[in-house]
Protein backbone atom coordinates (compact mmCIF):
# COMPACT_ATOMS: atom_id res chain seq x y z
CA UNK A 1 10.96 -122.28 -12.26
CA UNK A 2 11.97 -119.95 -15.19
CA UNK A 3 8.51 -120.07 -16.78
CA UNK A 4 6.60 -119.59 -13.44
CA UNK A 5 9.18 -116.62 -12.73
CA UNK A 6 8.78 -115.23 -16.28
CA UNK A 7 4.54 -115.54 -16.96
CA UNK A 8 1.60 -114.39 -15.50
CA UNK A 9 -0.11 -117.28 -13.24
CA UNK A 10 -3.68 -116.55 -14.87
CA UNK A 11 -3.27 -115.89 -18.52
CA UNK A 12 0.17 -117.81 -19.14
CA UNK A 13 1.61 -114.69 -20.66
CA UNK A 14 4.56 -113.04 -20.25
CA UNK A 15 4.57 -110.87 -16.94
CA UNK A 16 5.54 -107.46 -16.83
CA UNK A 17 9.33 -108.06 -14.94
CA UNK A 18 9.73 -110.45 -18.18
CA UNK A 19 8.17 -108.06 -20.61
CA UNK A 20 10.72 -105.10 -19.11
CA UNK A 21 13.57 -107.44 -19.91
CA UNK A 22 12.95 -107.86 -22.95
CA UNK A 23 11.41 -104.37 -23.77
CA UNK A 24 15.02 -103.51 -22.89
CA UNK A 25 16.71 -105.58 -24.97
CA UNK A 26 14.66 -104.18 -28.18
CA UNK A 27 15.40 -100.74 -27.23
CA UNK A 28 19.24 -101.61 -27.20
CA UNK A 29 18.86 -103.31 -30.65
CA UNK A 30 16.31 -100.96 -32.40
CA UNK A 31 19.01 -97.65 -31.34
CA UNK A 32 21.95 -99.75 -32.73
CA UNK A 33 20.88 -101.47 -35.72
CA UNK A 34 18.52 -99.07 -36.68
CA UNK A 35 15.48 -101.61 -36.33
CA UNK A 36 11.84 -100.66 -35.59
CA UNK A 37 9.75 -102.03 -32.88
CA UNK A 38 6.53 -100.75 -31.62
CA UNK A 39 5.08 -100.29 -28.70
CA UNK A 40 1.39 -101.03 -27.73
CA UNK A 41 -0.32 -100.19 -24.21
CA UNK A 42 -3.77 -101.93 -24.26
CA UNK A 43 -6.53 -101.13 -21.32
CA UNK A 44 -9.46 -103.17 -20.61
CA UNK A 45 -12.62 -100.93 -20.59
CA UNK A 46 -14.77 -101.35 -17.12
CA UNK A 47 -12.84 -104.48 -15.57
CA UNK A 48 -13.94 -103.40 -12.25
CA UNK A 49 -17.70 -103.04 -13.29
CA UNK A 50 -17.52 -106.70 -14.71
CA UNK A 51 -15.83 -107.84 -11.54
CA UNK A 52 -18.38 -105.57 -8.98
CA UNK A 53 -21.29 -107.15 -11.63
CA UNK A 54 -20.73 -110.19 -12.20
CA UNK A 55 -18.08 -111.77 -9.93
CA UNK A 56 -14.29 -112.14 -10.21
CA UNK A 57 -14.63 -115.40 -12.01
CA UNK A 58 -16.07 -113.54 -14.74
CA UNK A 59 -13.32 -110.61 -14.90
CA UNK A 60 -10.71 -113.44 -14.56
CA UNK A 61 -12.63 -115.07 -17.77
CA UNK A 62 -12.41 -112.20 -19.45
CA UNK A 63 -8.66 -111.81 -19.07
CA UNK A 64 -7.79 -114.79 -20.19
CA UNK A 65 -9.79 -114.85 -23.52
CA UNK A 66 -8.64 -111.38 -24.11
CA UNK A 67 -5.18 -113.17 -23.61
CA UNK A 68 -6.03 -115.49 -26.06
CA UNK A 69 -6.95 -112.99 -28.44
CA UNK A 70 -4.32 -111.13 -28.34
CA UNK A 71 -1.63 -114.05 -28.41
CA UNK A 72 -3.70 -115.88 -31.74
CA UNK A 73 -3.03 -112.23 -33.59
CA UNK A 74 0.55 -111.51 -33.39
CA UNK A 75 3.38 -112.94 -35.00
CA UNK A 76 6.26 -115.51 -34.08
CA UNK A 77 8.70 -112.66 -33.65
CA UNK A 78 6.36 -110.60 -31.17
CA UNK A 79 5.19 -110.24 -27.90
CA UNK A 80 2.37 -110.32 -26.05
CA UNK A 81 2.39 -109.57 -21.82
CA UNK A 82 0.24 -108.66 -19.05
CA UNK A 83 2.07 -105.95 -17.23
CA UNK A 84 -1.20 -104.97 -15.13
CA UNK A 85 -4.59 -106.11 -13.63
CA UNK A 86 -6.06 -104.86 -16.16
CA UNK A 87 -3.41 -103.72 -18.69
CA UNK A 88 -1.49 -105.56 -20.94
CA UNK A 89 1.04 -104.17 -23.57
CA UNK A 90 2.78 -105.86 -27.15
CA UNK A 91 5.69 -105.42 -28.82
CA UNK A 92 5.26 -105.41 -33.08
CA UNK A 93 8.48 -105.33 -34.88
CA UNK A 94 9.36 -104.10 -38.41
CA UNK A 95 6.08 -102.30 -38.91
CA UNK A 96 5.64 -98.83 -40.25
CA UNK A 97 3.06 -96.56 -38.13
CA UNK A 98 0.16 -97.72 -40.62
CA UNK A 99 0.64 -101.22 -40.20
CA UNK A 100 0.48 -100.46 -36.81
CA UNK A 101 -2.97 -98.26 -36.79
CA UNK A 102 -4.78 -101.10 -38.98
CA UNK A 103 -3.27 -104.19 -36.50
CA UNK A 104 -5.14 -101.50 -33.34
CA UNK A 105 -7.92 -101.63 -35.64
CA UNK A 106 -7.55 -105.30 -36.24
CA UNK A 107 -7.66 -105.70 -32.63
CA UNK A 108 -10.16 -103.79 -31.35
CA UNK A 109 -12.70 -105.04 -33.83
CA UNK A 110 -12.16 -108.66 -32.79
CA UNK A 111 -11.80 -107.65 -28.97
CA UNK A 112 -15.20 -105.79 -29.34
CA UNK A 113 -16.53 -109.19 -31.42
CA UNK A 114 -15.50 -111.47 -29.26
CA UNK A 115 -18.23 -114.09 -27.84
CA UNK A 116 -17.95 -114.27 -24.18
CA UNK A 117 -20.31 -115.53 -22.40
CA UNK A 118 -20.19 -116.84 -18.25
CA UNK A 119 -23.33 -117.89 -16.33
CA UNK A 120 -25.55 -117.19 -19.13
CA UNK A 121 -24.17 -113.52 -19.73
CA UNK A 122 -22.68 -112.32 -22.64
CA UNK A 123 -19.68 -109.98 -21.82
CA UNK A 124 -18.70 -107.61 -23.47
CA UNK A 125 -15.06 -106.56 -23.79
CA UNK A 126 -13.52 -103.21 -24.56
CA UNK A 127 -9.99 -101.86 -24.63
CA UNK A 128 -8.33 -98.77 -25.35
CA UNK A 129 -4.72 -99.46 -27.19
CA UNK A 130 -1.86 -96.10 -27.98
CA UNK A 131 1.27 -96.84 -29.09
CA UNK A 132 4.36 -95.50 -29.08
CA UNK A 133 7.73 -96.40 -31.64
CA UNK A 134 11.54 -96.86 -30.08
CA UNK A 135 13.52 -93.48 -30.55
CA UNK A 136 17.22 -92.94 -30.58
CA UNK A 137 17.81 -91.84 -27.26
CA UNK A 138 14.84 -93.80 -25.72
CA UNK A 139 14.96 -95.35 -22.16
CA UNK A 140 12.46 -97.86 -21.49
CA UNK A 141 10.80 -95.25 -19.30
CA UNK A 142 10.42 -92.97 -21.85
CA UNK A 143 8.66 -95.61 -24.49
CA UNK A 144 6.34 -96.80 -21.99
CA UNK A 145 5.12 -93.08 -20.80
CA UNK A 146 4.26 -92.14 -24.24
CA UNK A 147 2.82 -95.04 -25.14
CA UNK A 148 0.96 -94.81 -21.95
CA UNK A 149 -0.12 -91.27 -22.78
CA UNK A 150 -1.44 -92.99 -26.79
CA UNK A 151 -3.34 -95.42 -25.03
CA UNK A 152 -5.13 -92.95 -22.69
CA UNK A 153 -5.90 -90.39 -25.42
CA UNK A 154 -7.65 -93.24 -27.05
CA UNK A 155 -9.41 -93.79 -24.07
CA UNK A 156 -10.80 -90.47 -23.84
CA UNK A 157 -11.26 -90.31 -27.90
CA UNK A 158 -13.53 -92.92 -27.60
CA UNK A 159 -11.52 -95.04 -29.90
């Protein structure tokens, strides 16, 4: 019942009332002990386009691979969720804001070179990812609307 409560039904990740909890939790640890933990916002590119194009089976496809991506390149200690339809955010600990940029980069490029292919169509995947690092006096509200705001200046840099 836990895991059912705690995950998203179509990707098996971590749903966003589960990813809240435990964005929480960081936040409490990160202002006491002094920790670091980042926060990443991630936005499929076009999901409605794929799903208007080429059916929902196909967006639903491409969800779950992107899951799958995602999950295969983070570590033990972090987290991966789907908090949206088509958003999804990750929380990196212990990384400075450069180890952060080149994992974005890391992810994008293997996002953007990712095989998909349904029916006979290759889809192609994009995503726009901002981040956004836990402050002293941060709320959970706080982290998430400037990461939030990262993640759509990316989106309109073209990154």
């Amino acid at each position: 019942m836990e895991q059912r409560a705690n995950h998203d039904v179509l990707t098996g990740l971590s749903n966003r009332r589960h990813f809240i909890e435990s964005l929480e939790k960081r936040i409490k640890r990160c202002q006491r002990y002094g920790d670091n933990t980042a926060l990443l916002f991630l936005d499929v590119d076009d999901l409605k386009t794929i799903n208007d194009t080429h059916g929902h089976a196909a967006g639903d496809i491409l969800l779950t691979h992107l899951a799958k991506i995602l999950k295969e390149n983070i570590r033990v200690c972090d987290m991966v969720a789907r908090i949206g339809g088509d958003e999804f955010a990750l929380l990196l600990d212990n990384l400075d804001a450069d180890q952060v940029e080149r994992k974005i980069l890391s992810l994008i490029d293997r996002i953007k070179t990712a095989n998909l292919v349904h029916e006979g169509q290759d889809l192609k995947i994009g995503a726009a990812i901002g981040y956004s690092f836990v402050g002293p006096t941060d709320t959970v509200a706080d982290l998430m609307s400037r990461a939030d705001e990262a993640m759509y200046q990316s989106k309109n840099d073209g990154v």
